[in-house]
PDB file of N, CA and C in Angstrom:
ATOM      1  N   UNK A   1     121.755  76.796 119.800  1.00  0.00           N
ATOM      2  CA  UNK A   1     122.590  77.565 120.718  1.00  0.00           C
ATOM      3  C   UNK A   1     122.526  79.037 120.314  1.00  0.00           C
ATOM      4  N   UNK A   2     122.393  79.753 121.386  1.00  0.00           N
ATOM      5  CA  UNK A   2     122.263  81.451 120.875  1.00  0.00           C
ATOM      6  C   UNK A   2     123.565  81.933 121.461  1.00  0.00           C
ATOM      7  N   UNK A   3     123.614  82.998 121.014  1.00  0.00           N
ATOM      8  CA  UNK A   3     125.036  83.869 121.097  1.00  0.00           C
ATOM      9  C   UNK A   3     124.463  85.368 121.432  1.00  0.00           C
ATOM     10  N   UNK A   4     125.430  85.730 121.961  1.00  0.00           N
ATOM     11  CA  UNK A   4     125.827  87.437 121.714  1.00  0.00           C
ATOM     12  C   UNK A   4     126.852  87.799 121.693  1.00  0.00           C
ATOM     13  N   UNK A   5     126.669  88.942 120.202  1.00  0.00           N
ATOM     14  CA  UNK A   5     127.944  89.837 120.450  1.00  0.00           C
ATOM     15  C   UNK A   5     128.175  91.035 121.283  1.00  0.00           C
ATOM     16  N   UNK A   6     129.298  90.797 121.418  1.00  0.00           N
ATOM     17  CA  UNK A   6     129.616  91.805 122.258  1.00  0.00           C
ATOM     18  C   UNK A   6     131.272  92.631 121.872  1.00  0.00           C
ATOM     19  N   UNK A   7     131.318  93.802 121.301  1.00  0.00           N
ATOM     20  CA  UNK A   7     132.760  93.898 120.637  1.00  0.00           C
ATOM     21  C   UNK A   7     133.888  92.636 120.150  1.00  0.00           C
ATOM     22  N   UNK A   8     132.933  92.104 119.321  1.00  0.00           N
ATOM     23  CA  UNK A   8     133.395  91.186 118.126  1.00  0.00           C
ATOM     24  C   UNK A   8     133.601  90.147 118.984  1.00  0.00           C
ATOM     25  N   UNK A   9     133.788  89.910 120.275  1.00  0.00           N
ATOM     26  CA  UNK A   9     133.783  88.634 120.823  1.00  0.00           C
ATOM     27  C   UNK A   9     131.893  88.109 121.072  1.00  0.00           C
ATOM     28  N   UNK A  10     131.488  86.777 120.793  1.00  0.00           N
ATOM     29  CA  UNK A  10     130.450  86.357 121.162  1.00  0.00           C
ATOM     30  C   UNK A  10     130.481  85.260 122.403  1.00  0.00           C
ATOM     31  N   UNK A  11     129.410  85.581 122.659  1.00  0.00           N
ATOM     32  CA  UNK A  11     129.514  85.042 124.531  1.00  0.00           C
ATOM     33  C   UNK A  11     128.154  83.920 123.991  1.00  0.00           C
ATOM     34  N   UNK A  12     127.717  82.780 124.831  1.00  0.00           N
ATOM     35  CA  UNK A  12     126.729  81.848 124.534  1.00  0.00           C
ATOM     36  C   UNK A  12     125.776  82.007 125.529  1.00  0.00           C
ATOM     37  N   UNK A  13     124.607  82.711 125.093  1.00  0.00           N
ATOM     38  CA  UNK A  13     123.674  82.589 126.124  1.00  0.00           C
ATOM     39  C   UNK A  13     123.352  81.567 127.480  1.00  0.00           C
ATOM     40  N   UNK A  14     123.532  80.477 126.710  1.00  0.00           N
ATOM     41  CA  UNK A  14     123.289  79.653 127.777  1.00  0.00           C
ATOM     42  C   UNK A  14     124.203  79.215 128.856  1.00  0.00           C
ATOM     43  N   UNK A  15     125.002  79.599 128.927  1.00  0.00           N
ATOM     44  CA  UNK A  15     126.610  80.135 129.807  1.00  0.00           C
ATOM     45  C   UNK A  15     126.577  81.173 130.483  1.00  0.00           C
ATOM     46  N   UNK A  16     125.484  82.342 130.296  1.00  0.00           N
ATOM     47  CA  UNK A  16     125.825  82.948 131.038  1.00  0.00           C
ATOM     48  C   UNK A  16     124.937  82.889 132.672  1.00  0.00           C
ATOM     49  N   UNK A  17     124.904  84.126 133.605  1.00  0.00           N
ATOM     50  CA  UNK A  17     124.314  83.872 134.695  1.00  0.00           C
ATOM     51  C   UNK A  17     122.998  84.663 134.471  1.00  0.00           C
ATOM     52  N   UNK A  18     122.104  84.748 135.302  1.00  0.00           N
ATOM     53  CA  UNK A  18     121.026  85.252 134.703  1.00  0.00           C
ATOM     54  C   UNK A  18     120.798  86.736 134.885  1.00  0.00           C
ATOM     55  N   UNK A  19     121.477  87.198 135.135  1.00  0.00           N
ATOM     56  CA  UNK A  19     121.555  88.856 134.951  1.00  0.00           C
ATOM     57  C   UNK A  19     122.490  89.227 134.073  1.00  0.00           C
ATOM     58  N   UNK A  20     123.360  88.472 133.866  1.00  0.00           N
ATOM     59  CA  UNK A  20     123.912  88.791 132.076  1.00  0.00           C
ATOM     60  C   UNK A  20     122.688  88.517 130.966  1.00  0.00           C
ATOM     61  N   UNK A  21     122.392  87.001 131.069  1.00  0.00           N
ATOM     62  CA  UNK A  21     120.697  86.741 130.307  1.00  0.00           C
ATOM     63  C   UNK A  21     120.179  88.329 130.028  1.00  0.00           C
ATOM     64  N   UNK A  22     119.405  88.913 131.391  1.00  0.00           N
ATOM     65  CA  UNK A  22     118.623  89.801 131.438  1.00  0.00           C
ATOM     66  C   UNK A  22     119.710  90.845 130.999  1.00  0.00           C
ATOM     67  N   UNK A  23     120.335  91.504 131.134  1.00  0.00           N
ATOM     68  CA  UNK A  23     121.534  92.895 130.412  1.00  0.00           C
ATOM     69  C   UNK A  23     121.154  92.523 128.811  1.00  0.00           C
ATOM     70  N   UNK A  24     121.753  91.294 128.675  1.00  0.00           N
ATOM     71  CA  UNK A  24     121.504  90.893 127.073  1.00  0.00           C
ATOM     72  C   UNK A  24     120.188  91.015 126.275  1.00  0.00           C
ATOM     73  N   UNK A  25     119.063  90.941 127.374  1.00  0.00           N
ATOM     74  CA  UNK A  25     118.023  90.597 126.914  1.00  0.00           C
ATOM     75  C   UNK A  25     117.217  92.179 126.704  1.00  0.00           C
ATOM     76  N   UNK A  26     117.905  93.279 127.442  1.00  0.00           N
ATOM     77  CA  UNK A  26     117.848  94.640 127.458  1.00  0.00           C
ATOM     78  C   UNK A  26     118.693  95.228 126.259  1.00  0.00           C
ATOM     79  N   UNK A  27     120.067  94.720 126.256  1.00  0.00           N
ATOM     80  CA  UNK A  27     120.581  95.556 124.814  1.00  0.00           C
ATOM     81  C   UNK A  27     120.173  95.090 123.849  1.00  0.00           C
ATOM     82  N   UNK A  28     119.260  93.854 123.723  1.00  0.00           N
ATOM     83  CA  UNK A  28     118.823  93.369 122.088  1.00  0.00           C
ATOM     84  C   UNK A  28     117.669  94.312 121.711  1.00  0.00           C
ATOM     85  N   UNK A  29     116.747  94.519 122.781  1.00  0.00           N
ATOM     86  CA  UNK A  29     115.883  95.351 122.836  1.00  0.00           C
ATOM     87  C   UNK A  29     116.092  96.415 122.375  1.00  0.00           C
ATOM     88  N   UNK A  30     116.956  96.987 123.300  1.00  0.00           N
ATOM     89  CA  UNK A  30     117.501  98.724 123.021  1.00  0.00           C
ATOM     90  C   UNK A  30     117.531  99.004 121.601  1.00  0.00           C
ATOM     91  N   UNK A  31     118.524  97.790 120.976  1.00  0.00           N
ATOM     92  CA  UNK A  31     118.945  97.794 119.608  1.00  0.00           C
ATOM     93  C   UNK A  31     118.101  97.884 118.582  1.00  0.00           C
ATOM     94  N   UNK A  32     116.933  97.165 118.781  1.00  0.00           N
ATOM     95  CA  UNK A  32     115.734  96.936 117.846  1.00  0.00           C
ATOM     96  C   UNK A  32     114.874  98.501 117.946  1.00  0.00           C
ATOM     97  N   UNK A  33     114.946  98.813 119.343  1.00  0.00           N
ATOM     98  CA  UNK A  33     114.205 100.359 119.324  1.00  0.00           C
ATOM     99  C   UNK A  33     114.988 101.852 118.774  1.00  0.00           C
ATOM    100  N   UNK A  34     116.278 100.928 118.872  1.00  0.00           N
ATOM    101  CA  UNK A  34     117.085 102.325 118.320  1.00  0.00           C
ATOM    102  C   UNK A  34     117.062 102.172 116.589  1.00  0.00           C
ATOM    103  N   UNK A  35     116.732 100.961 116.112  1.00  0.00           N
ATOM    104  CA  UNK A  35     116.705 101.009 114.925  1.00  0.00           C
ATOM    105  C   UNK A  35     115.321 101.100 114.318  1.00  0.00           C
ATOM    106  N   UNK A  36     114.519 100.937 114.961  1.00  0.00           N
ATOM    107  CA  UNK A  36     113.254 101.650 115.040  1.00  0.00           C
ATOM    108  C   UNK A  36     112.962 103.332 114.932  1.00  0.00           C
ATOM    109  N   UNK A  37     113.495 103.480 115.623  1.00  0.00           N
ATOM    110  CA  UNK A  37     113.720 105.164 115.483  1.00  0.00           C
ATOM    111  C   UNK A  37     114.410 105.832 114.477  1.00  0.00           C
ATOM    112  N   UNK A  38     115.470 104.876 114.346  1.00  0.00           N
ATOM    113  CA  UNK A  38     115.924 105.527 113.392  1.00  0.00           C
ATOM    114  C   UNK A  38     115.552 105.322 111.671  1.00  0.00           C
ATOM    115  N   UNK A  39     114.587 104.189 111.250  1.00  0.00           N
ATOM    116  CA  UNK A  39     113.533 104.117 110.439  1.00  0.00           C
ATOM    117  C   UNK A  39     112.803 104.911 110.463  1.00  0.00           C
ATOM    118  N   UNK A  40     112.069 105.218 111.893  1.00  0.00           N
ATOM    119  CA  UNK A  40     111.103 106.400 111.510  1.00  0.00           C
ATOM    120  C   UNK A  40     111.687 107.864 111.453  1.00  0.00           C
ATOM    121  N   UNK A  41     112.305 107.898 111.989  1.00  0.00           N
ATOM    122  CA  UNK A  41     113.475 109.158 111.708  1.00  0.00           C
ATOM    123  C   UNK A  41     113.584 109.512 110.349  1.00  0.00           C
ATOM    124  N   UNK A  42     114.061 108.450 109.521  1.00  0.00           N
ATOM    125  CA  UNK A  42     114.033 108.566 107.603  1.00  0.00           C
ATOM    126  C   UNK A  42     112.812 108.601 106.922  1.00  0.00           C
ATOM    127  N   UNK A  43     111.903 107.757 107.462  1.00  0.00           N
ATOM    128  CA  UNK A  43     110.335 108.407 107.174  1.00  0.00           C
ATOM    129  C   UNK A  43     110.015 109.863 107.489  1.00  0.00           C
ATOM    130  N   UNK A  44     109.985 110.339 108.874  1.00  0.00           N
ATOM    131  CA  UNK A  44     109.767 111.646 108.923  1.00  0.00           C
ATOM    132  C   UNK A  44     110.468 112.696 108.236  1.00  0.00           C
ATOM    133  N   UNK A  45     111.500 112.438 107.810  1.00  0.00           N
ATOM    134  CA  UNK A  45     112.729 113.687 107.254  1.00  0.00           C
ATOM    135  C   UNK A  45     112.064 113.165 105.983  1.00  0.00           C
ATOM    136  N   UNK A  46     112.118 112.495 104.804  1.00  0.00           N
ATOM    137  CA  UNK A  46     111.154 111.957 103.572  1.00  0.00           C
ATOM    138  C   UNK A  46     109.951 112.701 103.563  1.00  0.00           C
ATOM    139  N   UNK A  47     109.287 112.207 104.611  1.00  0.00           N
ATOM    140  CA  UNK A  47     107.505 113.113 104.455  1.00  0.00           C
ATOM    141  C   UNK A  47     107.525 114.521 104.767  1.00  0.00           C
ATOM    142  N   UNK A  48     108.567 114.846 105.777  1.00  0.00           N
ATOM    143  CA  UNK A  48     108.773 116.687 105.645  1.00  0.00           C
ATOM    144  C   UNK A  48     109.096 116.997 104.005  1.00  0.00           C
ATOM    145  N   UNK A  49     110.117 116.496 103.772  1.00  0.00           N
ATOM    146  CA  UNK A  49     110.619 117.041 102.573  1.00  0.00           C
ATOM    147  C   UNK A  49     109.917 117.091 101.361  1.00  0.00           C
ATOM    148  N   UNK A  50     108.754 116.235 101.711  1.00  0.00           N
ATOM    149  CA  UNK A  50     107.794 115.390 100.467  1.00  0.00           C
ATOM    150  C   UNK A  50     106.530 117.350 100.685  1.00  0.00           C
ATOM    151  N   UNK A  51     106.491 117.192 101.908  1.00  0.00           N
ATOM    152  CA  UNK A  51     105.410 118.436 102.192  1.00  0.00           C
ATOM    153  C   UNK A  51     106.394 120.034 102.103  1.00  0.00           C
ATOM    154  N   UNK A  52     107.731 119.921 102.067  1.00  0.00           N
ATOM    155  CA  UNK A  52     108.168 121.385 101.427  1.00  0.00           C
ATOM    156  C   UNK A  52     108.215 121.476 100.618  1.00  0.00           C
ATOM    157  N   UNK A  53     108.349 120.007  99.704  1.00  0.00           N
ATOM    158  CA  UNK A  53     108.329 120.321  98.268  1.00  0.00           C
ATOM    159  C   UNK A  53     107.010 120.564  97.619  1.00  0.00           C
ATOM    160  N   UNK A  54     106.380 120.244  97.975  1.00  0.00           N
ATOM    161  CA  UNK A  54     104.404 120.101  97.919  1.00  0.00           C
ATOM    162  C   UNK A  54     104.500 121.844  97.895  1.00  0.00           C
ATOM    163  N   UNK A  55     104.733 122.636  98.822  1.00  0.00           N
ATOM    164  CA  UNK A  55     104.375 124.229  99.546  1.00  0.00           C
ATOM    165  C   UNK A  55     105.349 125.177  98.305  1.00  0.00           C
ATOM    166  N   UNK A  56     106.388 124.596  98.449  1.00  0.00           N
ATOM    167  CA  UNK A  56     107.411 125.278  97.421  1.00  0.00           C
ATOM    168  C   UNK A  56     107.008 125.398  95.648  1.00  0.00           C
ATOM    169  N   UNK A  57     105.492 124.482  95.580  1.00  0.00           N
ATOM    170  CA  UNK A  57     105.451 124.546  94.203  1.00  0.00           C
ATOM    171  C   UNK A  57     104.017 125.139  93.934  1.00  0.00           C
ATOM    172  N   UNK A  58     103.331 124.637  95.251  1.00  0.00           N
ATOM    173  CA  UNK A  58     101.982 125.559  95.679  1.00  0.00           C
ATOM    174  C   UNK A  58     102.263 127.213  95.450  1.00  0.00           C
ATOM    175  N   UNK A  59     103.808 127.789  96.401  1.00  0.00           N
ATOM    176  CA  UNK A  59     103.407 129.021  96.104  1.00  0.00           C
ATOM    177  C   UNK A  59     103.977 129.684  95.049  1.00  0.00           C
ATOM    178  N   UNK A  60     104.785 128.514  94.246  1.00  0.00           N
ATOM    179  CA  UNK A  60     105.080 129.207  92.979  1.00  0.00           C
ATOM    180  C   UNK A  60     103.933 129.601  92.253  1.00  0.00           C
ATOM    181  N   UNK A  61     103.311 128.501  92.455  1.00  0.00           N
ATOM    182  CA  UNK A  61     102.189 128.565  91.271  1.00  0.00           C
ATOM    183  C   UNK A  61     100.617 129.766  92.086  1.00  0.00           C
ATOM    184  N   UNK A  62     100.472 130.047  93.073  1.00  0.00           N
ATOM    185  CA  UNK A  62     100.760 131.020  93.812  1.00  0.00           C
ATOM    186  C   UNK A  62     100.824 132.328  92.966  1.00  0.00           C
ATOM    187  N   UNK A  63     102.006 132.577  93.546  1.00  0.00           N
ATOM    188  CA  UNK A  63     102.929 133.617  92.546  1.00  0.00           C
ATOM    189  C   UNK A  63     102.765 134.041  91.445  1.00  0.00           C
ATOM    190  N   UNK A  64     102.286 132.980  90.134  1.00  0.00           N
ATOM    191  CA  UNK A  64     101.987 133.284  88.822  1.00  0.00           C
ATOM    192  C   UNK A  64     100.769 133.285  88.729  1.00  0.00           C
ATOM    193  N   UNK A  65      99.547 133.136  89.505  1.00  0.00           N
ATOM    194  CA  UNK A  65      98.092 132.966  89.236  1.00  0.00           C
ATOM    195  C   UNK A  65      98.094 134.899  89.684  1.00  0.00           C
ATOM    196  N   UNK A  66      97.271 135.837  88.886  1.00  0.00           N
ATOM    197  CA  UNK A  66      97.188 137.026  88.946  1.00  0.00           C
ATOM    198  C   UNK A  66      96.317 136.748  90.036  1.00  0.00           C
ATOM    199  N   UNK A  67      96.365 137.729  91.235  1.00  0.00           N
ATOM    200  CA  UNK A  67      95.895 138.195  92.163  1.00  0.00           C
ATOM    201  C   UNK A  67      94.426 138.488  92.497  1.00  0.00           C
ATOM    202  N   UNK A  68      93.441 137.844  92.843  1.00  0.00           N
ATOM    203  CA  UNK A  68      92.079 138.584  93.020  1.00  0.00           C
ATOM    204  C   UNK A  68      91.930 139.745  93.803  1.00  0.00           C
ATOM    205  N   UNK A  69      91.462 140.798  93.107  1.00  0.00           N
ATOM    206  CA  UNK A  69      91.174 141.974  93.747  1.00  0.00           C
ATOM    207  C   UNK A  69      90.018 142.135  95.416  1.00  0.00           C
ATOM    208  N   UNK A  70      90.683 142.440  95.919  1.00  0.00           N
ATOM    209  CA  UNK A  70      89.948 142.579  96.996  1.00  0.00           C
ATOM    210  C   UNK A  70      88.914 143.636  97.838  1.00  0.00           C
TER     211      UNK A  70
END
């Protein structure tokens, strides 16, 4: 038997009519893509931060290598 919640009450799939089915079968979705995003969301903010910190030590070091004359 499957369920959904729905603000802490759960409803039984197989009870309902079939455009509740389908609504349900759209917010499980939604849910999985919004938490999808928001995984890659923490990947991307991680790999930015991974590449300012990369640049931030590049131009220190940058900074202390004496200058070639040009």
């Amino acid at each position: 038997m499957s369920t959904f919640k729905l603000e802490d009450k759960e409803y039984k799939i197989e009870d309902m009519t079939n455009r509740a089915k389908g609504l349900t079968a759209h917010a499980r979705d939604l849910e999985t893509k919004i938490l999808r995003q928001q995984m890659d969301l923490e990947q991307n903010i991680t790999a930015r931060n991974a590449y300012i910190a990369e640049l931030k030590a590049e131009l220190e070091k940058t900074k202390e290598e004496p200058q070639a004359a040009e």
